[in-house]
N, C-alpha and C. Protein backbone atom coordinates (compact mmCIF):
# COMPACT_ATOMS: atom_id res chain seq x y z
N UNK A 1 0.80 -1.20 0.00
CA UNK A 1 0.00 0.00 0.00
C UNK A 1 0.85 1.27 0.00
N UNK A 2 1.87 1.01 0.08
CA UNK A 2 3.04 2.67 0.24
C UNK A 2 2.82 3.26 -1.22
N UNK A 3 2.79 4.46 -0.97
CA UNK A 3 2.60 5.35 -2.20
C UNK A 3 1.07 5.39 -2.64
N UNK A 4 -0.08 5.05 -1.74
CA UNK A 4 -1.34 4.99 -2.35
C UNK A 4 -1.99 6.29 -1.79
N UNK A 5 -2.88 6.87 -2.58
CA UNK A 5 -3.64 8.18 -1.71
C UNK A 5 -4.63 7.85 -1.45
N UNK A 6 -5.48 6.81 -1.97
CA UNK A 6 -6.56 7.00 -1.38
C UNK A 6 -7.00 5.31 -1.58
N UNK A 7 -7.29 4.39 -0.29
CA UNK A 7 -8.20 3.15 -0.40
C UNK A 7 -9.54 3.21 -0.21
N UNK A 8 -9.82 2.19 -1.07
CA UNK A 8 -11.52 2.24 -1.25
C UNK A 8 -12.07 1.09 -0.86
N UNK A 9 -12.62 0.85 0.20
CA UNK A 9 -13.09 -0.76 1.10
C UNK A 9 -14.66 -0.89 0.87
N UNK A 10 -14.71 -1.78 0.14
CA UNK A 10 -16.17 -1.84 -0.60
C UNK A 10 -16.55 -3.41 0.00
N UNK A 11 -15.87 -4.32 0.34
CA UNK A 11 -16.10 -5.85 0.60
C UNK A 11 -16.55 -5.95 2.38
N UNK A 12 -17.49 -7.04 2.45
CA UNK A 12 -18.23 -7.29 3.36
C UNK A 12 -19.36 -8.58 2.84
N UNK A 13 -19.30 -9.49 4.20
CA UNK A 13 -20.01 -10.63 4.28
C UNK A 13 -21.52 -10.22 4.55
N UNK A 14 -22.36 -10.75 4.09
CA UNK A 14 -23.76 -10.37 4.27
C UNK A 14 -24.48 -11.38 4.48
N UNK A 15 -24.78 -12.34 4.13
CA UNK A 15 -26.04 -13.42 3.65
C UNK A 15 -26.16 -14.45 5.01
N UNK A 16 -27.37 -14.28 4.81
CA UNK A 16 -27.82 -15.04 6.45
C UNK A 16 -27.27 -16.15 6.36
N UNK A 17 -26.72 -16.83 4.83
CA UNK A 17 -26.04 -18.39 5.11
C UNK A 17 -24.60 -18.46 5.92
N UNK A 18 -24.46 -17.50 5.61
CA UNK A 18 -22.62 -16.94 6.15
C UNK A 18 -22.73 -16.92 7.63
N UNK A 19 -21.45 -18.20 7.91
CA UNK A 19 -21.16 -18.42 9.17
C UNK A 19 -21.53 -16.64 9.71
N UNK A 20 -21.77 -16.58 11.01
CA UNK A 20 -21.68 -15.54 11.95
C UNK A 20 -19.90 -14.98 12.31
N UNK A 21 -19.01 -16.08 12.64
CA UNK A 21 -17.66 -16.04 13.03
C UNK A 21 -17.41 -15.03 11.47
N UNK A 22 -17.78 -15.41 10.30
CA UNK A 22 -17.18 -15.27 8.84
C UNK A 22 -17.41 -14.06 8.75
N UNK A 23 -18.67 -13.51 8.97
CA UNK A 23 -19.15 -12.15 9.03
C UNK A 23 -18.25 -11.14 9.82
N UNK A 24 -18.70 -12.00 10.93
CA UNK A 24 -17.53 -10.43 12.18
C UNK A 24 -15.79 -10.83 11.75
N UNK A 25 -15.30 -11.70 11.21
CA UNK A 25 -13.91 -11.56 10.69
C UNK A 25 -13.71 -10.70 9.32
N UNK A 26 -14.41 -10.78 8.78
CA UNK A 26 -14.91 -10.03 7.50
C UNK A 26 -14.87 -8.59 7.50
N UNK A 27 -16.27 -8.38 8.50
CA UNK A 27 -16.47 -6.93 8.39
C UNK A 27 -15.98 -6.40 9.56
N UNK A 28 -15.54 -6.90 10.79
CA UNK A 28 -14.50 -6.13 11.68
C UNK A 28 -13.84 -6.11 11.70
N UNK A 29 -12.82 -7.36 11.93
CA UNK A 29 -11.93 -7.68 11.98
C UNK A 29 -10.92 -7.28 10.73
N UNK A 30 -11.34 -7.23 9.85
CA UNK A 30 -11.10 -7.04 7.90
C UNK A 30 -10.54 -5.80 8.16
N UNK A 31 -11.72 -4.65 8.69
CA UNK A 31 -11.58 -3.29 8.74
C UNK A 31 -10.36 -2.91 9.50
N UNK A 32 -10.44 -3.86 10.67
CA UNK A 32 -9.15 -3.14 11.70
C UNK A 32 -7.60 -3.45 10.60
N UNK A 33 -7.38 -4.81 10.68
CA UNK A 33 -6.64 -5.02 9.52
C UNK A 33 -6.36 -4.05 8.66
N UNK A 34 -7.45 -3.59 7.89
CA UNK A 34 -6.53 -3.00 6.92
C UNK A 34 -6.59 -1.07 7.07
N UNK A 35 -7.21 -1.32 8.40
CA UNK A 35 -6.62 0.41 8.71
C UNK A 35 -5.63 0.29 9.33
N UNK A 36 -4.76 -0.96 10.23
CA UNK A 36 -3.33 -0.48 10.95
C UNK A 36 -2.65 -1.00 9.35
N UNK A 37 -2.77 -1.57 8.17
CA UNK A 37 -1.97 -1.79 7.14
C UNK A 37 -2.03 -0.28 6.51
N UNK A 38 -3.44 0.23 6.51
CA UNK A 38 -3.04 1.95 5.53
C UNK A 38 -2.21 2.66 6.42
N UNK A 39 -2.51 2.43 8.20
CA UNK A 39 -1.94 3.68 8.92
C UNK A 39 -0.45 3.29 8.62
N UNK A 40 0.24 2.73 8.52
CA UNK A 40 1.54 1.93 8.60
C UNK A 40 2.17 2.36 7.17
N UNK A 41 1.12 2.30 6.09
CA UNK A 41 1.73 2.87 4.59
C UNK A 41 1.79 4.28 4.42
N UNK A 42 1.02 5.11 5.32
CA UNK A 42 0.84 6.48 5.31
C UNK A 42 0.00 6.94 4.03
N UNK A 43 -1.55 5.71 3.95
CA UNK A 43 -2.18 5.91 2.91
C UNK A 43 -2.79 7.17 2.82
N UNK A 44 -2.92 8.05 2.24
CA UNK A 44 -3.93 9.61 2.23
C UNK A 44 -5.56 9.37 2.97
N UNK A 45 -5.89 8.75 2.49
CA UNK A 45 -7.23 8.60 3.05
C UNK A 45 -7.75 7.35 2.86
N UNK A 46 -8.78 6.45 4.13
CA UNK A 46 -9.38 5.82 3.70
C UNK A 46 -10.82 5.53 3.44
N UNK A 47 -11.47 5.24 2.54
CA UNK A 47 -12.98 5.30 2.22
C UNK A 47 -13.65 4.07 2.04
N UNK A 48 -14.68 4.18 3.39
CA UNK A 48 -15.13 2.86 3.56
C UNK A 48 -16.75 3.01 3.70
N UNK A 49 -17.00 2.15 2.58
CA UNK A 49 -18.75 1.65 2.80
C UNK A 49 -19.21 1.24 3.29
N UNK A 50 -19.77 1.65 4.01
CA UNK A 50 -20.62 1.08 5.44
C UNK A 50 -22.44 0.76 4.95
N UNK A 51 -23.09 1.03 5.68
CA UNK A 51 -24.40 0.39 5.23
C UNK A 51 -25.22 1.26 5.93
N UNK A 52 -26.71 1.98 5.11
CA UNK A 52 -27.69 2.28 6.16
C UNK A 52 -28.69 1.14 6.77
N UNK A 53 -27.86 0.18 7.07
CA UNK A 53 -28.55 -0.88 7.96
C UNK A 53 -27.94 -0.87 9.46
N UNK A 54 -27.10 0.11 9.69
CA UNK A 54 -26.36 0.41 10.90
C UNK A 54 -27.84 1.05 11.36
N UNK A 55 -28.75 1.93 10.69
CA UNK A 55 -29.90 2.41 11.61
C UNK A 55 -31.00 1.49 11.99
N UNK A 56 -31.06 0.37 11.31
CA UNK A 56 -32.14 -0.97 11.52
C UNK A 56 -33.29 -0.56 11.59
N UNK A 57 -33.98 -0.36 12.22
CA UNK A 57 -35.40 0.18 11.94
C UNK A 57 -36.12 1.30 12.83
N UNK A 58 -35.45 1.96 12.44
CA UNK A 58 -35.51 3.66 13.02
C UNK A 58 -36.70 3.99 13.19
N UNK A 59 -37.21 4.49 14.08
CA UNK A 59 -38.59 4.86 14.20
C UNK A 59 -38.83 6.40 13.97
N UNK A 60 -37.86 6.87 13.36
CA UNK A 60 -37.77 8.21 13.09
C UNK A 60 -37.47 8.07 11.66
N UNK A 61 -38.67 8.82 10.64
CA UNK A 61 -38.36 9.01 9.31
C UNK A 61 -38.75 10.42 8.98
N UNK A 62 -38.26 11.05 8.09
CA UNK A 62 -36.69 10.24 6.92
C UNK A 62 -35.52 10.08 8.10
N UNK A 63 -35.18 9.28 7.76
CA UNK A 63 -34.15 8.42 8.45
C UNK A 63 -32.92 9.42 8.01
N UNK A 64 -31.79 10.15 9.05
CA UNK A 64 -30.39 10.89 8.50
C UNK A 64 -29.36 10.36 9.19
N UNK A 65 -28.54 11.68 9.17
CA UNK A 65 -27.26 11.03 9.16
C UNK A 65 -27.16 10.63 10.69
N UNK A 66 -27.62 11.84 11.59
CA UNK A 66 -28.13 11.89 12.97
C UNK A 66 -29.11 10.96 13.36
N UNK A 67 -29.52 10.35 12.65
CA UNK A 67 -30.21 8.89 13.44
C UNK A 67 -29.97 8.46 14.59
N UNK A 68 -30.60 7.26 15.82
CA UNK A 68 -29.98 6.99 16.11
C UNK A 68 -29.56 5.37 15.86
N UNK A 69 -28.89 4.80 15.85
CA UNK A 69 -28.40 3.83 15.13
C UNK A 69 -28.74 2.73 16.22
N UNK A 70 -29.93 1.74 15.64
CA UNK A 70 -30.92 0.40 16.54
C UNK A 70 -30.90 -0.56 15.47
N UNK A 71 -29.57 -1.16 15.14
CA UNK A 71 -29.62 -2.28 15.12
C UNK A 71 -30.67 -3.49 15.15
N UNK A 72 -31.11 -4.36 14.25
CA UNK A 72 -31.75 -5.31 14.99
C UNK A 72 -31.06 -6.44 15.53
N UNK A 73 -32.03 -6.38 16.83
CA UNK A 73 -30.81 -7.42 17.52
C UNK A 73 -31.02 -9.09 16.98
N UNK A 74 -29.90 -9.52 16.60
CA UNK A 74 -29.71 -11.03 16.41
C UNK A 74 -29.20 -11.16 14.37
N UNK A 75 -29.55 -9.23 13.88
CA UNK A 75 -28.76 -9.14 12.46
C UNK A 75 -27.49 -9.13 12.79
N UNK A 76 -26.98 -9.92 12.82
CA UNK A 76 -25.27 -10.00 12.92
C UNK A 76 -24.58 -9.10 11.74
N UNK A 77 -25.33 -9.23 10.40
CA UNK A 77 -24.41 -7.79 9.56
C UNK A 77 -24.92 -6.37 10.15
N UNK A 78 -25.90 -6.76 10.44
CA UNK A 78 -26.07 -4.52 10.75
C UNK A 78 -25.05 -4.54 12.67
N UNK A 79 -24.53 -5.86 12.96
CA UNK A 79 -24.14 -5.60 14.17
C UNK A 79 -23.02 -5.33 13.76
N UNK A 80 -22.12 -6.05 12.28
CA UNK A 80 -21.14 -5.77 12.42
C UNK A 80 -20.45 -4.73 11.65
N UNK A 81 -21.09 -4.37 10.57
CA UNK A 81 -21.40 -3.08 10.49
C UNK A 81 -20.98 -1.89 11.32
N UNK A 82 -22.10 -1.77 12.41
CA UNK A 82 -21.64 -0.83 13.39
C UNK A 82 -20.77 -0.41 13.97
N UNK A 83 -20.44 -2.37 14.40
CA UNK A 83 -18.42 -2.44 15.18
C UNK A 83 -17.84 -2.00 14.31
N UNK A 84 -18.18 -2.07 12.95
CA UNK A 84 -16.96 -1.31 11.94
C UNK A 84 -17.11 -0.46 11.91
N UNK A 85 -18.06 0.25 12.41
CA UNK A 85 -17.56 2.19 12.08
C UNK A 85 -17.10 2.39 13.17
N UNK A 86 -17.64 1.90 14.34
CA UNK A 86 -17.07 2.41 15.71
C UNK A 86 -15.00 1.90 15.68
N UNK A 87 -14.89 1.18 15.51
CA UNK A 87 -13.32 0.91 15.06
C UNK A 87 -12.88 1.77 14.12
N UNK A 88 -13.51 2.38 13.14
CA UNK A 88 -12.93 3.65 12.21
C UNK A 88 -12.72 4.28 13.00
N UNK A 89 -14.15 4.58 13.90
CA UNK A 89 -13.91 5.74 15.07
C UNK A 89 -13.08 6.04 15.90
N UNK A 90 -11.92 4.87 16.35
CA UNK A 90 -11.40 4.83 17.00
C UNK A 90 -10.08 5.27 16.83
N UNK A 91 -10.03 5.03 15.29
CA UNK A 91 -8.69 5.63 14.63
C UNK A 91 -8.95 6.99 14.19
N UNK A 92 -9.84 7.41 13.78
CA UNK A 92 -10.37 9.47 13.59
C UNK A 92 -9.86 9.81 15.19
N UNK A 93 -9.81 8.85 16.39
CA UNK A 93 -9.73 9.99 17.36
C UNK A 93 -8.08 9.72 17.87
N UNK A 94 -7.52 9.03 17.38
CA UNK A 94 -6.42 8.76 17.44
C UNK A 94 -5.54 9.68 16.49
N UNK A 95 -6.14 10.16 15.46
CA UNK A 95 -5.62 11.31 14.51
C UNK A 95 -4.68 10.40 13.41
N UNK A 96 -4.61 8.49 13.36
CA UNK A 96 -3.88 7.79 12.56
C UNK A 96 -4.40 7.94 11.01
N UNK A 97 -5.31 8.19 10.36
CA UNK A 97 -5.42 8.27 9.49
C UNK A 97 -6.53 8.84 9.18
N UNK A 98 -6.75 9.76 7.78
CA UNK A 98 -7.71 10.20 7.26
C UNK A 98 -9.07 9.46 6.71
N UNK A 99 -10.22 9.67 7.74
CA UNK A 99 -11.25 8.37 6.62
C UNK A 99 -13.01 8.96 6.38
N UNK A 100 -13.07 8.69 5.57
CA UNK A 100 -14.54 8.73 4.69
C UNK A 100 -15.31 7.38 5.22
N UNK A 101 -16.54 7.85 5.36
CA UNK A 101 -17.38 6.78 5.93
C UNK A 101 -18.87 6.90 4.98
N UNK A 102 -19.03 6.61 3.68
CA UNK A 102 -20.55 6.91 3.35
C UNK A 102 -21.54 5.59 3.77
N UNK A 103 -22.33 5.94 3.44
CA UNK A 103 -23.67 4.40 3.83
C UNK A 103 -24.79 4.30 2.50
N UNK A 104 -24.52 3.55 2.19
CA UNK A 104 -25.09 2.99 0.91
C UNK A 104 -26.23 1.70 1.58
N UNK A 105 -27.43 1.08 0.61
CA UNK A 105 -27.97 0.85 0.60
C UNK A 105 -28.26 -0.20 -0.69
N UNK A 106 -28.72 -1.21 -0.63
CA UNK A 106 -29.37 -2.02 -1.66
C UNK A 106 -29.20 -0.79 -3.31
N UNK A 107 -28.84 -1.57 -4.41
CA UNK A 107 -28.40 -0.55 -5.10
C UNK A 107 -29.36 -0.59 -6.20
N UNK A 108 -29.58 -2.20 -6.34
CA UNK A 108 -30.51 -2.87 -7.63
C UNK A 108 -31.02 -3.57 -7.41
N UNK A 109 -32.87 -4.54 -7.89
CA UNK A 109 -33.14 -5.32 -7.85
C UNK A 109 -32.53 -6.51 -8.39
N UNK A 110 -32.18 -7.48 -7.98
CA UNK A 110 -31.68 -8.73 -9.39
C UNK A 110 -32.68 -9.61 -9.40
N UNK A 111 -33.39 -9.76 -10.41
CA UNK A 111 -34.72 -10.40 -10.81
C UNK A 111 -34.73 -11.92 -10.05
N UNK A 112 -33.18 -12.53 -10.29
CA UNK A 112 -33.01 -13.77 -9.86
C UNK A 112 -32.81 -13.70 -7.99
N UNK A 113 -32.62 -12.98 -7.81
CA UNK A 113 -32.12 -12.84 -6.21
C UNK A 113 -33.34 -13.28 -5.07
N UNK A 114 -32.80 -14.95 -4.86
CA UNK A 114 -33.55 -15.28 -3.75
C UNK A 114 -33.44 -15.04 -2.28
N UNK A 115 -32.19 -14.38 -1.93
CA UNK A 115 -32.00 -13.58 -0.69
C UNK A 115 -33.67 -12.93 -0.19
N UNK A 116 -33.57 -12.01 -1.38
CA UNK A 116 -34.55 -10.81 -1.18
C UNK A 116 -35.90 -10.95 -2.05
N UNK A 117 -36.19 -11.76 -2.04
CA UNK A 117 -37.31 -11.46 -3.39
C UNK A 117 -38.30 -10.36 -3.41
N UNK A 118 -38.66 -9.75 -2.23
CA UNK A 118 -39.82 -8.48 -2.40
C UNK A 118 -38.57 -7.26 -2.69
N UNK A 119 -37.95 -7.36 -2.53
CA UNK A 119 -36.86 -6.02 -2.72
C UNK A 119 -36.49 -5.07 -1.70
N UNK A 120 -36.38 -3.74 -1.97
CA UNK A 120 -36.49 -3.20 -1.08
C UNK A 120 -36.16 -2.24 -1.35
N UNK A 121 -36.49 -1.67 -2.57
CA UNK A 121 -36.86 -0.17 -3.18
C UNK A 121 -37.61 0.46 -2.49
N UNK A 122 -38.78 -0.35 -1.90
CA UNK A 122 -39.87 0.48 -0.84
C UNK A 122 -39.83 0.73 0.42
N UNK A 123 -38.94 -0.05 0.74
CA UNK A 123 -38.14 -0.07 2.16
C UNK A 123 -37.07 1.50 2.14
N UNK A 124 -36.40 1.47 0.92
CA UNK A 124 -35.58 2.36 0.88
C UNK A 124 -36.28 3.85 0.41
N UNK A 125 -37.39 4.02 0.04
CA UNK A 125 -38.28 4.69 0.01
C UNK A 125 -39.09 5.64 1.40
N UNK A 126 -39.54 4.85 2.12
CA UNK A 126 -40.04 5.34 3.06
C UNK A 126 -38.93 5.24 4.04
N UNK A 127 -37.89 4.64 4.44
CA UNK A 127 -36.84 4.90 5.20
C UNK A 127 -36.29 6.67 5.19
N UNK A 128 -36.36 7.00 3.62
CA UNK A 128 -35.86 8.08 3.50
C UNK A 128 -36.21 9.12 2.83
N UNK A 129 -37.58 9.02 2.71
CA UNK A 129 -38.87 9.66 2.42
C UNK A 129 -38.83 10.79 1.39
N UNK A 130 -38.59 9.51 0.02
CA UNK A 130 -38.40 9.83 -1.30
C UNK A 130 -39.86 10.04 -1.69
């Protein structure tokens, strides 16, 4: 990573089939990893996608940035999720490295996708009161 300005951390375990252990090594453990590997390269910044499933089912809509973030308990990705920003957090207050945190959401239907079959265009709709 020496000589890079800017990493872009887009990967994360999701699917309810996925061990639980696989998930939190993935999306926490992954994250810590490779922020003491950028802090160590003296990467410029790092930018990491997080999820608006860190707010779980907010009883406050439109749902922002100021939410407060309720989890559902026993979603192991929106739990780990969270631990991953709060571990970003930990390095913003440490002053080790520069980082971007946006929260993205379901992007596309895939016609074939048995995960999800009702979708969740409408979910993402009234969450954020399009």
């Amino acid at each position: 990573m020496i000589g890079v300005d800017t990493l872009f951390h887009f990967a994360a375990a999701f699917r309810k089939e996925v061990p639980r252990q696989e998930i939190w090594d993935t999306n926490v453990r992954g994250i810590e990893n490779l922020l003491d590997a950028a802090a160590r390269a003296e990467v410029g910044r790092f930018v990491h996608c997080s999820s608006t499933s860190v707010y779980g089912l907010s009883p406050r809509t439109p749902t922002t940035e100021d939410s407060q973030f309720v989890p559902i308990r026993g979603d192991f990705y929106q739990e780990s999720k969270l631990a991953a920003e709060r571990a970003i957090a930990r390095y913003l207050s440490k002053d080790r490295l520069a980082v971007t945190i946006f929260r993205t959401t379901a992007a596309y239907q895939d016609p074939s996708n048995t995960y999800d079959p009702g979708g969740r265009i409408g979910q993402l709709m009234i969450r954020f009161n399009w």
